[in-house]
C-alpha atoms as a PDB file:
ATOM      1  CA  UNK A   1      59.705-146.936 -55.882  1.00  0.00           C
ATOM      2  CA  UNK A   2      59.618-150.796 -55.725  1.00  0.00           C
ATOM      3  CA  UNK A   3      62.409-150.677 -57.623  1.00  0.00           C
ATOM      4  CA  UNK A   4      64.733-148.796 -55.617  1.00  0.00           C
ATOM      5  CA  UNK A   5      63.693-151.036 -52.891  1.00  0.00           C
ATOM      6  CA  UNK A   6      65.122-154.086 -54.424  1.00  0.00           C
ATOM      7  CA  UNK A   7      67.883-152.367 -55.451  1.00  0.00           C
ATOM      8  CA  UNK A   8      69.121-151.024 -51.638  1.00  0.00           C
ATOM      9  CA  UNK A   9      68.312-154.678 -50.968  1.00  0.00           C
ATOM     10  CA  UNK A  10      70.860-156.005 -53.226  1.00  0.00           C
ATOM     11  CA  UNK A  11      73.446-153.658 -52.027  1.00  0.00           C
ATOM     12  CA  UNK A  12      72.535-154.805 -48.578  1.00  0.00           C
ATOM     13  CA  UNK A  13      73.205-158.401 -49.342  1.00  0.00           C
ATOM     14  CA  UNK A  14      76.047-157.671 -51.067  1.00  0.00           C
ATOM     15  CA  UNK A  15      78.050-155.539 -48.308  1.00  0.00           C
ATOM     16  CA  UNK A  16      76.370-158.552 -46.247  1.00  0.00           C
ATOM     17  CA  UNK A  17      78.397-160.884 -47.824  1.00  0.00           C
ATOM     18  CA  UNK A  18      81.483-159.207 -48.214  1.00  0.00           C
ATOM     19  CA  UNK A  19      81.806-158.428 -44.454  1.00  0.00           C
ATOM     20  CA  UNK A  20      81.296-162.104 -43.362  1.00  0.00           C
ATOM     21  CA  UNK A  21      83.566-163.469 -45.584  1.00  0.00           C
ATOM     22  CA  UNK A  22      85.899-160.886 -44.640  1.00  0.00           C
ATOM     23  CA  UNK A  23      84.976-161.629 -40.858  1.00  0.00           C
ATOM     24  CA  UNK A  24      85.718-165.537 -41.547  1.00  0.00           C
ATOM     25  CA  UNK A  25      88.950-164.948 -43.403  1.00  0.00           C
ATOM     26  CA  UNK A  26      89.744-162.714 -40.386  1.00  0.00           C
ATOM     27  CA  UNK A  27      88.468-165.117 -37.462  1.00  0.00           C
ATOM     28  CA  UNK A  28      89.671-168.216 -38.814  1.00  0.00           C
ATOM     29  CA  UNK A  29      86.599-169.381 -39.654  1.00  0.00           C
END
């Protein structure tokens, strides 16, 4: 269980990332 807890975390950072760089490329930022 602990596991798959870290693991949605890691997806979360990851889409997390992507979308603000994305954002910041987009923005001008």
């Amino acid at each position: 269980m602990f596991y798959w807890i870290l693991l949605a975390l890691a997806i979360v950072a990851e889409i997390t990332g992507t979308l603000s760089m994305k954002w910041a490329s987009v923005s001008g930022g």
